[in-house]
C-alpha atoms as a PDB file:
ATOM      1  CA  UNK A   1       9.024  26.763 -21.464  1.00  0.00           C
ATOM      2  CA  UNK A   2       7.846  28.392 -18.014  1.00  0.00           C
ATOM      3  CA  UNK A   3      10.865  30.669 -17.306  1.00  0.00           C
ATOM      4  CA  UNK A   4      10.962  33.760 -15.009  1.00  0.00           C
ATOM      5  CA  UNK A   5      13.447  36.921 -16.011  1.00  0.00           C
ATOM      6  CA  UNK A   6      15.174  38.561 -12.870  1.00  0.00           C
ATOM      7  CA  UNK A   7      16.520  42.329 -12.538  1.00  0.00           C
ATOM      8  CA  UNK A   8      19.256  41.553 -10.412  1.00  0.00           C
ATOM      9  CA  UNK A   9      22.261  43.308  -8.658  1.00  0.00           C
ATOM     10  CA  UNK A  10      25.774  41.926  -9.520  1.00  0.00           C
ATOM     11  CA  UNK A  11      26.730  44.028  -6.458  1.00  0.00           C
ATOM     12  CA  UNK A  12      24.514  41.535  -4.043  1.00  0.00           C
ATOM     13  CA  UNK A  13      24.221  38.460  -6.193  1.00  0.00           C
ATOM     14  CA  UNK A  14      26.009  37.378  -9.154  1.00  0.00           C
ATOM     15  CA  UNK A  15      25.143  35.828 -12.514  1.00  0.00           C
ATOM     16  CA  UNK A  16      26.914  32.478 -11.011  1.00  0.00           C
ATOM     17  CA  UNK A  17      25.090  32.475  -8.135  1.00  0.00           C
ATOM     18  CA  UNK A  18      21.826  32.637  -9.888  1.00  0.00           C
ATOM     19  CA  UNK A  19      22.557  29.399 -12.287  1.00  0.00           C
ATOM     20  CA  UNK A  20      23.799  27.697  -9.427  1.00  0.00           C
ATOM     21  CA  UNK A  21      20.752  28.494  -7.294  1.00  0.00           C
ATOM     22  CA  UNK A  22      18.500  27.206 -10.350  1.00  0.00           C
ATOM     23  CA  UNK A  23      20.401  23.974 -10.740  1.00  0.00           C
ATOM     24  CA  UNK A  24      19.979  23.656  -6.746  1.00  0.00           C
ATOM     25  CA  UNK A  25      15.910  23.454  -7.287  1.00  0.00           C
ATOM     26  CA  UNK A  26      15.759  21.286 -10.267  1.00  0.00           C
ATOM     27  CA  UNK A  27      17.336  17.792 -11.126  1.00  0.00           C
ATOM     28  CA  UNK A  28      19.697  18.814 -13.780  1.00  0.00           C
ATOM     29  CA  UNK A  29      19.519  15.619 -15.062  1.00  0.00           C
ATOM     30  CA  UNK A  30      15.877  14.943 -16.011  1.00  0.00           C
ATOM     31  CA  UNK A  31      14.256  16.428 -18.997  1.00  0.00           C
ATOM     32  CA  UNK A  32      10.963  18.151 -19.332  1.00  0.00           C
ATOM     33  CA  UNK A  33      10.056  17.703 -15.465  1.00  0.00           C
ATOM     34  CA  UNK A  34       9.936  20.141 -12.236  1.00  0.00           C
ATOM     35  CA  UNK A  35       9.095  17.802  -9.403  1.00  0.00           C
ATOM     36  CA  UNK A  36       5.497  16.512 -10.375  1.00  0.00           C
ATOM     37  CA  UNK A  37       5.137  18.245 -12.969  1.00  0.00           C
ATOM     38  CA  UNK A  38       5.764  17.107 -16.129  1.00  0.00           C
ATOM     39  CA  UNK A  39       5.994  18.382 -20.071  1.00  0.00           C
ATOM     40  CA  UNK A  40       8.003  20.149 -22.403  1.00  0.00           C
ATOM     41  CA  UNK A  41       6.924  23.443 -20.675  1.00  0.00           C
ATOM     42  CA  UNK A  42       8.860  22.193 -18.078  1.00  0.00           C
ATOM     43  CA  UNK A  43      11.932  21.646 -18.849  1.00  0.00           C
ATOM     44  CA  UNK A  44      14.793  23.652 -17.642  1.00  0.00           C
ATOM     45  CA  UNK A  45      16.968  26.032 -18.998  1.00  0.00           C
ATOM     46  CA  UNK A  46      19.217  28.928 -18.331  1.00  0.00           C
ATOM     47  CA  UNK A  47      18.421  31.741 -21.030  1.00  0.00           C
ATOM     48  CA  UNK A  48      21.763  33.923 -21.135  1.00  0.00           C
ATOM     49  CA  UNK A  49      20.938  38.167 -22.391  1.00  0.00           C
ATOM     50  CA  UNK A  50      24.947  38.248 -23.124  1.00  0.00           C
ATOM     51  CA  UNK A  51      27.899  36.394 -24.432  1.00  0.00           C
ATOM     52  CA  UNK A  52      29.449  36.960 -20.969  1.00  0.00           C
ATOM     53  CA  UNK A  53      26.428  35.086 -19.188  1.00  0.00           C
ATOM     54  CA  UNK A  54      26.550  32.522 -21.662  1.00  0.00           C
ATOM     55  CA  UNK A  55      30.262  31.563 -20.847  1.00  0.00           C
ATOM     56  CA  UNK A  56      29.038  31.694 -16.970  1.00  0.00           C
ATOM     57  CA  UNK A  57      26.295  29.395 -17.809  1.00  0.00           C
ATOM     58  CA  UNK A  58      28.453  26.826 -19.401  1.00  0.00           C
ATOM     59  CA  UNK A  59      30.650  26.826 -16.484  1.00  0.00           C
ATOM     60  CA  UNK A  60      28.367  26.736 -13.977  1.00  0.00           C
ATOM     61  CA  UNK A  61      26.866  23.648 -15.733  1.00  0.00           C
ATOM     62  CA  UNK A  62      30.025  21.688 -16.523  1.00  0.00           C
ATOM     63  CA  UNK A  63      31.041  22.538 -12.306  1.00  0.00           C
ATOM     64  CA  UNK A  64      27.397  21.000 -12.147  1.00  0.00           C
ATOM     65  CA  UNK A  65      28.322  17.729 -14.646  1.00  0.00           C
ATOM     66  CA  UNK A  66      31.066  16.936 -12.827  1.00  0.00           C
ATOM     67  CA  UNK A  67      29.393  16.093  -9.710  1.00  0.00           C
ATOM     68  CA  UNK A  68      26.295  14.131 -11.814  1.00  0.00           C
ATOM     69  CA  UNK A  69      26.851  10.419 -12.835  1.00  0.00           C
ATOM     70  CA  UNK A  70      23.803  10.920 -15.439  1.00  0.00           C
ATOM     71  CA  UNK A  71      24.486  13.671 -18.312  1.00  0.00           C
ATOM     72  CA  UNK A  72      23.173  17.035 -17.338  1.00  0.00           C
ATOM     73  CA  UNK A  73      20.223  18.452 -19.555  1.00  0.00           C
ATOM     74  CA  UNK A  74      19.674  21.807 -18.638  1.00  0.00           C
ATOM     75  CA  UNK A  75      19.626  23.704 -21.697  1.00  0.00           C
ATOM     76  CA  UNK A  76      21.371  26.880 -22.437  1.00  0.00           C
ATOM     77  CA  UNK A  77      20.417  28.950 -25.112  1.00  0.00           C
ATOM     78  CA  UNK A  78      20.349  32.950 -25.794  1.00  0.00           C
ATOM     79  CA  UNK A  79      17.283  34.876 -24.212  1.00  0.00           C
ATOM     80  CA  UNK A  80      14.266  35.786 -26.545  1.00  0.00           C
ATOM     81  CA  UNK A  81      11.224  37.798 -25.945  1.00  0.00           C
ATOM     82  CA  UNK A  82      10.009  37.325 -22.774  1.00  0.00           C
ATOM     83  CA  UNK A  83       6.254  37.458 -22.569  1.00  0.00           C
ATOM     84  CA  UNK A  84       4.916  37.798 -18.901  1.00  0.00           C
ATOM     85  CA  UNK A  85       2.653  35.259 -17.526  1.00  0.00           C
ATOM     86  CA  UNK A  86      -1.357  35.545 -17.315  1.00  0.00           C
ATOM     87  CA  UNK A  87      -2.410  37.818 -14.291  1.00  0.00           C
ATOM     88  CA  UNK A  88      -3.712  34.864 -12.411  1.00  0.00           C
ATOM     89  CA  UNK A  89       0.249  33.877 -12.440  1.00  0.00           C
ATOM     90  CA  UNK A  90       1.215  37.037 -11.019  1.00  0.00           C
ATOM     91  CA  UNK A  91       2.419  37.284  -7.961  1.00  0.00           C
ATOM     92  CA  UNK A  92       1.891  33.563  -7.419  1.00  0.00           C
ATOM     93  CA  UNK A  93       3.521  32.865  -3.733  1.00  0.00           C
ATOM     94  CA  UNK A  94       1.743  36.151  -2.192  1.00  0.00           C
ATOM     95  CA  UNK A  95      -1.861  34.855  -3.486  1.00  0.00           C
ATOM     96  CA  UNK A  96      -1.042  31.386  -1.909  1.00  0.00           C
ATOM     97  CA  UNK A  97      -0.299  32.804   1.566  1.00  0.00           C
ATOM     98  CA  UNK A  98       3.541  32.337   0.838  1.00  0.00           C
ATOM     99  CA  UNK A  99       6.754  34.831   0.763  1.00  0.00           C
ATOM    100  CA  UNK A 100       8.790  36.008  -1.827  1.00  0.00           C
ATOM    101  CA  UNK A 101      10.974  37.967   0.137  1.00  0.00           C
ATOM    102  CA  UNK A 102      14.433  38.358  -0.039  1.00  0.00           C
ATOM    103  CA  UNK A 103      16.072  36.080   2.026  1.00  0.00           C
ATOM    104  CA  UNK A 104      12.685  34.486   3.364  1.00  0.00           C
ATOM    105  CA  UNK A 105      13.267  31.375   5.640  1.00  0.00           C
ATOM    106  CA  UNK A 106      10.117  29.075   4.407  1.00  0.00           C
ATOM    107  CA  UNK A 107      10.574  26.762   2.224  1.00  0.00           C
ATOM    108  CA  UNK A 108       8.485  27.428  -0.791  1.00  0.00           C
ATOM    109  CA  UNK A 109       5.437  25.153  -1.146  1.00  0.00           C
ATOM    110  CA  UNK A 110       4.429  23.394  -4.170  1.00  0.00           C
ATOM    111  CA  UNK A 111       0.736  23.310  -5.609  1.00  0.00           C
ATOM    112  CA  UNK A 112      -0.807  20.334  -7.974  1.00  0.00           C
END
């Protein structure tokens, strides 16, 4: 799959709020698509580094089931090796006049 890994701060944002900001972007229950986009690449999944994060995850999704009539799909499974992303994916919103800021108002723009 397409994934991202984050350095975060548990001090300014925790582990809970990040699943529960992914599952606000995708539709949970719809496999192997992201908007348009369609494939096994992207499907969507939350990729705990730690048995704590893993019991997070599994809450986070089951808060999320409860509020789906169709079953939930996002997959949880332990991280792997991450490999970064081609340079031409680097840094993707800045090259395509867009903001990755903390806290940035726009709404982020899709490309296809």
């Amino acid at each position: 799959t397409e994934g991202i890994q984050l350095l975060y701060n548990p001090d300014e944002c925790t582990y809970e709020q990040l699943c529960a900001k992914l599952l606000s972007t995708v539709d949970s229950t719809v496999s192997n698509r992201v908007g348009n986009d369609r494939g096994t690449q992207y499907r969507h999944g939350i990729y705990p580094h730690t048995e704590a994060q893993a019991q997070v995850a599994v809450r986070v999704l089951d808060l999320e089931q409860e509020m789906c009539s169709s079953p939930v799909v996002t997959e949880i499974r332990p991280a792997t090796v991450f490999f970064p992303a081609e340079n031409y994916h680097q840094r993707y919103l800045e090259k395509g006049g867009q903001s990755s800021s903390k806290n940035a108002a726009e709404t982020v723009r899709c490309y296809g």
